[in-house]
Protein backbone atom coordinates (compact mmCIF):
# COMPACT_ATOMS: atom_id res chain seq x y z
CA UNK A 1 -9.67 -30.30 31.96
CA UNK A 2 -6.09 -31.23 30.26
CA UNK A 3 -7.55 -33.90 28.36
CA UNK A 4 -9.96 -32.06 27.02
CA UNK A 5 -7.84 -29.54 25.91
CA UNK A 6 -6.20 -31.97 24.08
CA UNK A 7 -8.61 -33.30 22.71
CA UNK A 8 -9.86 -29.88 21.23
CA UNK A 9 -6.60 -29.18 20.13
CA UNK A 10 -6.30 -32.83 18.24
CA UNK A 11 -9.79 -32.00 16.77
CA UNK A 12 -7.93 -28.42 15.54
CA UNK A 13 -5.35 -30.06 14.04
CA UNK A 14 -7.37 -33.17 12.31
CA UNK A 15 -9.48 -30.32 10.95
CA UNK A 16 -6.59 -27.97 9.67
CA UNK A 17 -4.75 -30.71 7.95
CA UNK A 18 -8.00 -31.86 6.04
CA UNK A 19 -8.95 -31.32 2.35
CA UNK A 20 -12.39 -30.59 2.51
CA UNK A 21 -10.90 -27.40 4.95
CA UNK A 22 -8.24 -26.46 2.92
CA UNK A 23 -10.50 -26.09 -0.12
CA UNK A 24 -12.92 -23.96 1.69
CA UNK A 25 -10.01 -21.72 2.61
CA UNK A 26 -9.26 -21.06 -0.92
CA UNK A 27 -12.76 -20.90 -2.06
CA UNK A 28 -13.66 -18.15 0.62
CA UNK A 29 -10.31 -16.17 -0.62
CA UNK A 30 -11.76 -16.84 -3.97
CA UNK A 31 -14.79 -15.17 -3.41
CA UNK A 32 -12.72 -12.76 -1.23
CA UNK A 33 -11.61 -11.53 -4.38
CA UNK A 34 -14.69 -11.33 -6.28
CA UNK A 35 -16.20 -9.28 -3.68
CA UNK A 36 -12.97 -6.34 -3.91
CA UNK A 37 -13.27 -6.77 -8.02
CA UNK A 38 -17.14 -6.40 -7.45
CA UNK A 39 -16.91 -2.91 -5.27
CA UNK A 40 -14.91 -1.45 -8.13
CA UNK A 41 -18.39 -1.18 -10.24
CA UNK A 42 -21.28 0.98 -9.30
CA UNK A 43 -23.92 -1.00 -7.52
CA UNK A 44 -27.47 -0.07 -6.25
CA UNK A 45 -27.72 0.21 -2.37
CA UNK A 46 -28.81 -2.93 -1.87
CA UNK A 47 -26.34 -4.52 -3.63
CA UNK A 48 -23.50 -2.62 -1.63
CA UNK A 49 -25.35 -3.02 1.66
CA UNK A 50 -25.23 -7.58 0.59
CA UNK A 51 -21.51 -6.74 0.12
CA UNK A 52 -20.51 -5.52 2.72
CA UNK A 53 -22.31 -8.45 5.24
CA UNK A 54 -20.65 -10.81 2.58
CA UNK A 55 -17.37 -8.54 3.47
CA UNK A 56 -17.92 -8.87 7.41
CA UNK A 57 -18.85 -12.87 7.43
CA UNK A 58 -15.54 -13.51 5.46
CA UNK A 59 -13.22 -11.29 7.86
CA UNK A 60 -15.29 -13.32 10.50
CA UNK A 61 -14.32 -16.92 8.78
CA UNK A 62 -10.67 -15.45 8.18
CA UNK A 63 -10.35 -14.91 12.03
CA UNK A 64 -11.70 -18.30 13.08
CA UNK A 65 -9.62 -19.90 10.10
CA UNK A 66 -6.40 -18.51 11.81
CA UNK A 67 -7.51 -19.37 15.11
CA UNK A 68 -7.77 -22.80 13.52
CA UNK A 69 -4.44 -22.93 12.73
CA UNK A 70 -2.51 -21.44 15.41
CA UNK A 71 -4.45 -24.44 17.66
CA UNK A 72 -3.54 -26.97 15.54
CA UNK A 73 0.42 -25.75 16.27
CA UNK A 74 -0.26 -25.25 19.98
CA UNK A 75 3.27 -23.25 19.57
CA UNK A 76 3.14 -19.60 19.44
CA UNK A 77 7.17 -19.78 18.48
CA UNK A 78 6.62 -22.31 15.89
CA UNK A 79 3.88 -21.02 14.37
CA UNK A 80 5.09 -17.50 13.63
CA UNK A 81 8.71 -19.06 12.90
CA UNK A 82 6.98 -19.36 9.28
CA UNK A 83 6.91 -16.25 7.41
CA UNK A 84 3.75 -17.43 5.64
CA UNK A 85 1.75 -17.50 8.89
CA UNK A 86 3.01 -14.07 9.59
CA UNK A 87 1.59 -12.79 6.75
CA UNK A 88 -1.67 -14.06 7.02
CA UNK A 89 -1.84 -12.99 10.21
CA UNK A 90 -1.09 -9.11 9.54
CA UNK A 91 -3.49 -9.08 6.78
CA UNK A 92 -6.52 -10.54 8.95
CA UNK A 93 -5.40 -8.13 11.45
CA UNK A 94 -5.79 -5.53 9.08
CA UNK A 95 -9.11 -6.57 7.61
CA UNK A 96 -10.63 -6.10 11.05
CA UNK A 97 -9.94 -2.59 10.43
CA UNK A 98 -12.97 -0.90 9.73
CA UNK A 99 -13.69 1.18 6.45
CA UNK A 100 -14.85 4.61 8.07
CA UNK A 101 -11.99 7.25 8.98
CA UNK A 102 -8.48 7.80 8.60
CA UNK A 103 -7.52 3.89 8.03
CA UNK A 104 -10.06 3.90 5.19
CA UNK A 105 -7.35 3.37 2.99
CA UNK A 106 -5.13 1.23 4.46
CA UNK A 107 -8.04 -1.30 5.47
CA UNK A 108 -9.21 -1.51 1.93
CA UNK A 109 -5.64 -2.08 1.04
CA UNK A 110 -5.33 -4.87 3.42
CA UNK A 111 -8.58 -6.76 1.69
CA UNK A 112 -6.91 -6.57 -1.72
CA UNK A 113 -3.55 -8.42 -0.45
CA UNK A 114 -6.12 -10.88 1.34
CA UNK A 115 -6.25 -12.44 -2.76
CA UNK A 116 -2.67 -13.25 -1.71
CA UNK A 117 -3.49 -15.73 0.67
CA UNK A 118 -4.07 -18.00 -1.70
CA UNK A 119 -0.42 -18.67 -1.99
CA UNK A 120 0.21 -19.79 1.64
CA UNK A 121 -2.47 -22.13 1.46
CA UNK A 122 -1.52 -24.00 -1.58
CA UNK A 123 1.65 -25.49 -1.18
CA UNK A 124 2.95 -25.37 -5.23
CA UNK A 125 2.70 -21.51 -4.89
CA UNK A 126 4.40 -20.97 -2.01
CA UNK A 127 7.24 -23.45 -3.62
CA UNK A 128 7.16 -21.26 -6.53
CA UNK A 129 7.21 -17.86 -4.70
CA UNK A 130 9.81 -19.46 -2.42
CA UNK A 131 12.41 -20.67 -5.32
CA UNK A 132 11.74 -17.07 -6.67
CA UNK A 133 13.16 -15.39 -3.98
CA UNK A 134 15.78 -17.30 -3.65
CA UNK A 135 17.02 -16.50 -6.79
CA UNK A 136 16.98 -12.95 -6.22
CA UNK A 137 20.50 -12.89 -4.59
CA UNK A 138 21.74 -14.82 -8.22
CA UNK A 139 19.38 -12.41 -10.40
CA UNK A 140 20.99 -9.41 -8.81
CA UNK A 141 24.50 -9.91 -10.26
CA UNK A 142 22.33 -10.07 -13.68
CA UNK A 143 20.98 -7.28 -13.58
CA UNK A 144 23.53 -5.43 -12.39
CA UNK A 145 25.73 -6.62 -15.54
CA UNK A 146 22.43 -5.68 -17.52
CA UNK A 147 22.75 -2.10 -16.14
CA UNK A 148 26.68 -1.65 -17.19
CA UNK A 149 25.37 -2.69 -20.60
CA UNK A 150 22.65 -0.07 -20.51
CA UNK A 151 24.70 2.56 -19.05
CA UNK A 152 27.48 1.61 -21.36
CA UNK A 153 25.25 1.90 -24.94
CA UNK A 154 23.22 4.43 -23.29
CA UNK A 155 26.54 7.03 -23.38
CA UNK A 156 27.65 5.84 -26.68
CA UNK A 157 24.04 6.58 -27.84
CA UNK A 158 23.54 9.87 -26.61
CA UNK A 159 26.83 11.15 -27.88
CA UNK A 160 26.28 9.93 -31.12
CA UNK A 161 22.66 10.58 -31.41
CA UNK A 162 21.73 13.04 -29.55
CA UNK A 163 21.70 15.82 -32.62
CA UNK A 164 19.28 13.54 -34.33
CA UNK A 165 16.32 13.04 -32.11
CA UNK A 166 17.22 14.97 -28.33
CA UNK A 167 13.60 13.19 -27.34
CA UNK A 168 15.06 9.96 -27.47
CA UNK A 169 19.20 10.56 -27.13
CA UNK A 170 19.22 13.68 -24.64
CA UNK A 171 21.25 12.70 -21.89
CA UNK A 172 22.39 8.82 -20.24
CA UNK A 173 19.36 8.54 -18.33
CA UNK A 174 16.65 9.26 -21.29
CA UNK A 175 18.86 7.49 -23.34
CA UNK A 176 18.50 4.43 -20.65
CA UNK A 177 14.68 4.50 -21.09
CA UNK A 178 15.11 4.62 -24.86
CA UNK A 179 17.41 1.72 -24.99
CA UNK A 180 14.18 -0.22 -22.45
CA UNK A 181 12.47 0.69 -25.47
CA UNK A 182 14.73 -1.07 -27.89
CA UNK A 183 15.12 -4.52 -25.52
CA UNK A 184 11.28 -4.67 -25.11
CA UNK A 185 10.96 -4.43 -28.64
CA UNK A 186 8.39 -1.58 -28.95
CA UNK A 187 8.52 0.08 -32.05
CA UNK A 188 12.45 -0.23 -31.99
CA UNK A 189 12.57 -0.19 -35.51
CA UNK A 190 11.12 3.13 -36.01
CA UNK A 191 14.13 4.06 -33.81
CA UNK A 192 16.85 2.62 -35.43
CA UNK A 193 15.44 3.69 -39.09
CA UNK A 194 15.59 7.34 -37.49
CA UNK A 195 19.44 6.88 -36.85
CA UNK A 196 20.24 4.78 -39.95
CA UNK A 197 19.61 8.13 -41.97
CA UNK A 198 22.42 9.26 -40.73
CA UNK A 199 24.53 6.58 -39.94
CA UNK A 200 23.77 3.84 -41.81
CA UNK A 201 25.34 1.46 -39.85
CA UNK A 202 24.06 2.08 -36.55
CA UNK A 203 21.98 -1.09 -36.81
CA UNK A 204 24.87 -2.90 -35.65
CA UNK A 205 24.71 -0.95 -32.72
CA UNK A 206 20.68 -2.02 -31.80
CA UNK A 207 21.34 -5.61 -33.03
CA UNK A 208 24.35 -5.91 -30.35
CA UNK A 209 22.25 -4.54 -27.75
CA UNK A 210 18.90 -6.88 -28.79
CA UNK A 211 21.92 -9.82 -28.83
CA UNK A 212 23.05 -9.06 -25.49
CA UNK A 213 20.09 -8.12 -23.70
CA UNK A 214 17.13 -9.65 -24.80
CA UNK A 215 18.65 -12.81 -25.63
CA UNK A 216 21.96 -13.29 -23.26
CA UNK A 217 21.15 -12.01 -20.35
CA UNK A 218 17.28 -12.37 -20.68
CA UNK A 219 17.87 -16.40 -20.88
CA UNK A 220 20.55 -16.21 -18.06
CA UNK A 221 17.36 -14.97 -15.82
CA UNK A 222 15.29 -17.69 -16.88
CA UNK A 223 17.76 -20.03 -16.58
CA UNK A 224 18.83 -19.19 -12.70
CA UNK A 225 15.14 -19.19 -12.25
CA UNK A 226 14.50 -22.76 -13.17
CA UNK A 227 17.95 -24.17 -11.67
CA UNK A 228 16.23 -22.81 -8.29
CA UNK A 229 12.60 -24.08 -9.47
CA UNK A 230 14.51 -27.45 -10.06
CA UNK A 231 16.26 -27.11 -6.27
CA UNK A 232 13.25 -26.24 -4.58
CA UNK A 233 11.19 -28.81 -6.01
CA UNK A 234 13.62 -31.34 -5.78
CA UNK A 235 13.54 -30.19 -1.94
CA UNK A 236 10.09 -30.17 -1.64
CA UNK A 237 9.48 -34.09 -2.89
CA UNK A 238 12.17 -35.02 -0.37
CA UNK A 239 10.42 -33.69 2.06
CA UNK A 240 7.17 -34.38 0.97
CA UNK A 241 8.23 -38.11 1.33
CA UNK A 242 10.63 -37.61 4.09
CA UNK A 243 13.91 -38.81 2.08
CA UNK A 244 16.49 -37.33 3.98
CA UNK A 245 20.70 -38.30 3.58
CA UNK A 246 22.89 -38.34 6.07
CA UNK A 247 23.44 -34.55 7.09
CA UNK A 248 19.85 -34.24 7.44
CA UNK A 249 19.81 -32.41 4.66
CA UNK A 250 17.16 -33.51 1.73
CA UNK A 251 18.35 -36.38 -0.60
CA UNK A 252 18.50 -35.22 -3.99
CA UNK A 253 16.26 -37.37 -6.51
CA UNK A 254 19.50 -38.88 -8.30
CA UNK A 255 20.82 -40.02 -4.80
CA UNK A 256 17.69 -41.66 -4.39
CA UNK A 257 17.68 -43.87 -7.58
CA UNK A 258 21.28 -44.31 -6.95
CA UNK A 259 20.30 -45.61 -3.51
CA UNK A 260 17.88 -48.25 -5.68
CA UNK A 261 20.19 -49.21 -7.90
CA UNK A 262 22.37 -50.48 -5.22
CA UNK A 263 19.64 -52.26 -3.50
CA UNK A 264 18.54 -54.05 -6.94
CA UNK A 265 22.23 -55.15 -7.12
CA UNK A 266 22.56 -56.19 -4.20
CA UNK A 267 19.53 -58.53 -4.48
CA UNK A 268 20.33 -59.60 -8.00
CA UNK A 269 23.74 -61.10 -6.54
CA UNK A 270 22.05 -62.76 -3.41
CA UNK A 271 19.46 -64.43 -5.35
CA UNK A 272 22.74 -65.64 -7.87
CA UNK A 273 23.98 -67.07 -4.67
CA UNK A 274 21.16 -68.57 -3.51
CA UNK A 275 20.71 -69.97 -7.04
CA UNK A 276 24.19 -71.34 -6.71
């Protein structure tokens, strides 16, 4: 009886970690998200009725698909040690909650995020929504410099503007949302040829703001982004290939070719010996 369990469970795993698997996966989430895009649009009755068994047979392949891949673990601890496989297993919990009653909402809910699982099965995305979270912590100090700027030209502009436009300069916190305006560049002109009537060199004061925040503090973002991008990638082809220094830790790609540099010197010399 053990050894057929095992061999059930080897079967599991051959079958999780194949291709052909994988891209059925993503083309039933695919068509997962045709189906939610499709219900948006009035359809005759027999259209909705073909839907909704389409609907049913995909929560049904979404069940077995997890099944599939909590077998091919055999770990209950390991497999819900990955926050990826807790996810997808709350939202095919939650599309096995039916559509009539007072979870209505929250089941059709549940099969919109489903679209989602398209990033835990392809392993780029989740390396992309990964490195984007870990920059969070580093984007955080950004933006909270970006909202002393705000706050800071937001003051200055409703004390010196407000008697010109009270729409736009009222108080700190409209003045906030006008300045959001001005970095997003939506009709920021009109708003700055509004003040220049009166002070005609106000401009300096929306071209310092445009300096600092779309261009400053905008590329700062993108550039912690793509350090992490760079980290996480760097991270994942270690691992990928199971290059690995001394700590454990994952060998950086520039240790690596350092590594074969060394190794080409050291053969170059041996063969000169040899030669000798």
């Amino acid at each position: 009886m053990a050894t057929i369990w095992q061999n059930l469970l080897g079967k599991m795993e051959k079958l999780n970690n194949s291709k052909l698997f994988q891209t059925v996966v993503i083309l039933v989430i695919v068509l997962s998200a045709l189906l939610i895009g499709a219900k948006t649009h009035e359809l005759p009755e027999k259209a909705v009725g073909i839907l909704q068994i389409l609907d049913f047979s995909i929560t049904i392949f979404f069940v077995i698909e997890i099944t599939i891949r909590f077998l091919a673990i055999n770990n209950a601890r390991k497999f819900f040690s990955s926050g990826w496989n807790i996810f997808d297993t709350i939202i095919v919990i939650g599309s096995l909650i039916p559509d009539g009653g007072s979870g209505v909402l929250l089941a059709r809910l549940l099969r919109v995020f489903r679209v989602l699982r398209l990033v835990s099965i392809i392993p780029e995305l989740r390396m992309l929504i990964n490195a984007l979270l870990r920059a969070i912590p580093q984007m955080g100090y950004i933006a909270l410099l970006m909202f002393v700027i705000f706050y800071i030209y937001a003051a200055v502009g409703s004390m010196l503007f407000n008697h010109i436009n009270e729409k736009l300069w009222g108080d700190v916190s409209i003045s906030m949302l006008t300045l959001f305006r001005v970095a997003t560049f939506e009709d920021w002109t009109d708003v700055m040829y509004e003040t220049m009537e009166f002070y005609p060199i106000s401009w300096i004061y929306y071209l310092s703001f445009i300096f600092l925040t779309a261009f400053i503090f905008l590329n700062m973002m993108v550039g912690t982004i793509l350090e992490v991008m760079s980290q996480e990638h760097e991270k994942h082809r270690a691992d990928s290939h199971g290059e690995t220094q001394e700590g454990g830790e994952p060998a950086s790609r520039a240790q690596i070719e350092a590594l074969h540099l060394e190794l080409n010197e050291i053969k170059a010399m041996l063969a000169k010996r040899e030669s000798q």
